[in-house]
Protein backbone atom coordinates (compact mmCIF):
# COMPACT_ATOMS: atom_id res chain seq x y z
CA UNK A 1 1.62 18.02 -12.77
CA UNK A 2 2.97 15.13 -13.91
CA UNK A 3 6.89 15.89 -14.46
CA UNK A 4 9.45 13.64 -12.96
CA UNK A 5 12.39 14.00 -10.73
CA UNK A 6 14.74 13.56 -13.70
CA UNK A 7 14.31 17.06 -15.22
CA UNK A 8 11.04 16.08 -17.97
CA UNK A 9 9.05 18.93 -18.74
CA UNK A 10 5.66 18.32 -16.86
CA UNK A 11 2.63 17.24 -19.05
CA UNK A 12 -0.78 19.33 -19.65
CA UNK A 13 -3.53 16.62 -17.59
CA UNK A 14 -4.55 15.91 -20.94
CA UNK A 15 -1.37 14.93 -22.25
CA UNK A 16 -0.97 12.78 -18.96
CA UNK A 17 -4.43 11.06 -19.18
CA UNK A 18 -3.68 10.05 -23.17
CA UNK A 19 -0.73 8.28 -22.19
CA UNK A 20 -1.92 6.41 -19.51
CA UNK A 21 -4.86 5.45 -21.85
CA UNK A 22 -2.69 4.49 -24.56
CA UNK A 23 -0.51 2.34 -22.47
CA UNK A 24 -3.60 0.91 -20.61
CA UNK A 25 -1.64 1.01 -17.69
CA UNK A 26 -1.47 3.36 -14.43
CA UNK A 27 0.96 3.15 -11.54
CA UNK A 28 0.32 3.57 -8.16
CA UNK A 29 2.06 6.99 -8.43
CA UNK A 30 0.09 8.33 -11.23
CA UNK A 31 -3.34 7.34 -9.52
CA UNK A 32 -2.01 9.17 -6.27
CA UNK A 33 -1.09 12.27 -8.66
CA UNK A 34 -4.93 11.95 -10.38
CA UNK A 35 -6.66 11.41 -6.74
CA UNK A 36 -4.54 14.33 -5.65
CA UNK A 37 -5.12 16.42 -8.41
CA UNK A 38 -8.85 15.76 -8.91
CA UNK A 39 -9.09 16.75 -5.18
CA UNK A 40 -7.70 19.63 -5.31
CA UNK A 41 -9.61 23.20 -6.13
CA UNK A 42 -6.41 24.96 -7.16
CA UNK A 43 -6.67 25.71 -10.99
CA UNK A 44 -8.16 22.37 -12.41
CA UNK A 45 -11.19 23.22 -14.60
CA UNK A 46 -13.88 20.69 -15.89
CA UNK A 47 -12.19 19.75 -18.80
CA UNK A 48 -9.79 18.49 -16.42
CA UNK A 49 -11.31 16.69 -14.01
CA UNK A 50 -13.88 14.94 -17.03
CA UNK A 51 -9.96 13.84 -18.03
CA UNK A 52 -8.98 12.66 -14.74
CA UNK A 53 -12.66 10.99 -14.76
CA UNK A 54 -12.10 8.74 -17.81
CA UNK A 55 -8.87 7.35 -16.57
CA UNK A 56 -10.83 6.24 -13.56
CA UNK A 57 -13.85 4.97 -15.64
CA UNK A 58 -11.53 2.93 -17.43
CA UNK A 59 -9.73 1.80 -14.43
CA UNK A 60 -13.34 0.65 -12.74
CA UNK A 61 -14.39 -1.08 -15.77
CA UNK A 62 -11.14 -3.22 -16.40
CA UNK A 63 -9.97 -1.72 -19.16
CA UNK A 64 -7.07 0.25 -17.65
CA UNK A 65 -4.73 -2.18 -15.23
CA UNK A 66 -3.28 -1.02 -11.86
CA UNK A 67 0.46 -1.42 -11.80
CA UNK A 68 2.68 -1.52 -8.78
């Protein structure tokens, strides 16, 4: 899900949603990933998408900042 192009092992969507929390931070690329993801039927359960929900909770409320 959330791997990168220089060979890191992808993250479970809850290992991806506690980083962005704990940085407080999201890039544009990471909200594109979560929009795309949370969109998507193909094998995301609840659990998931409640994840994908807090990051944009947090991210409506002002307490998670949109990075370029």
């Amino acid at each position: 899900m959330a791997g990168n192009s220089q060979g890191q092992s992808n993250l479970t969507i809850k290992q991806f949603v506690e980083r962005i929390l704990n940085i407080g931070q999201l890039s544009r690329l990471e909200h594109l990933q979560l929009v795309t993801t949370f969109l998507s039927d193909y094998k995301v359960t609840d659990e998931e998408r409640n994840q994908i929900n807090r990051v944009f909770d947090e991210l409506q409320t002002g307490r998670l900042k949109l990075v370029g």
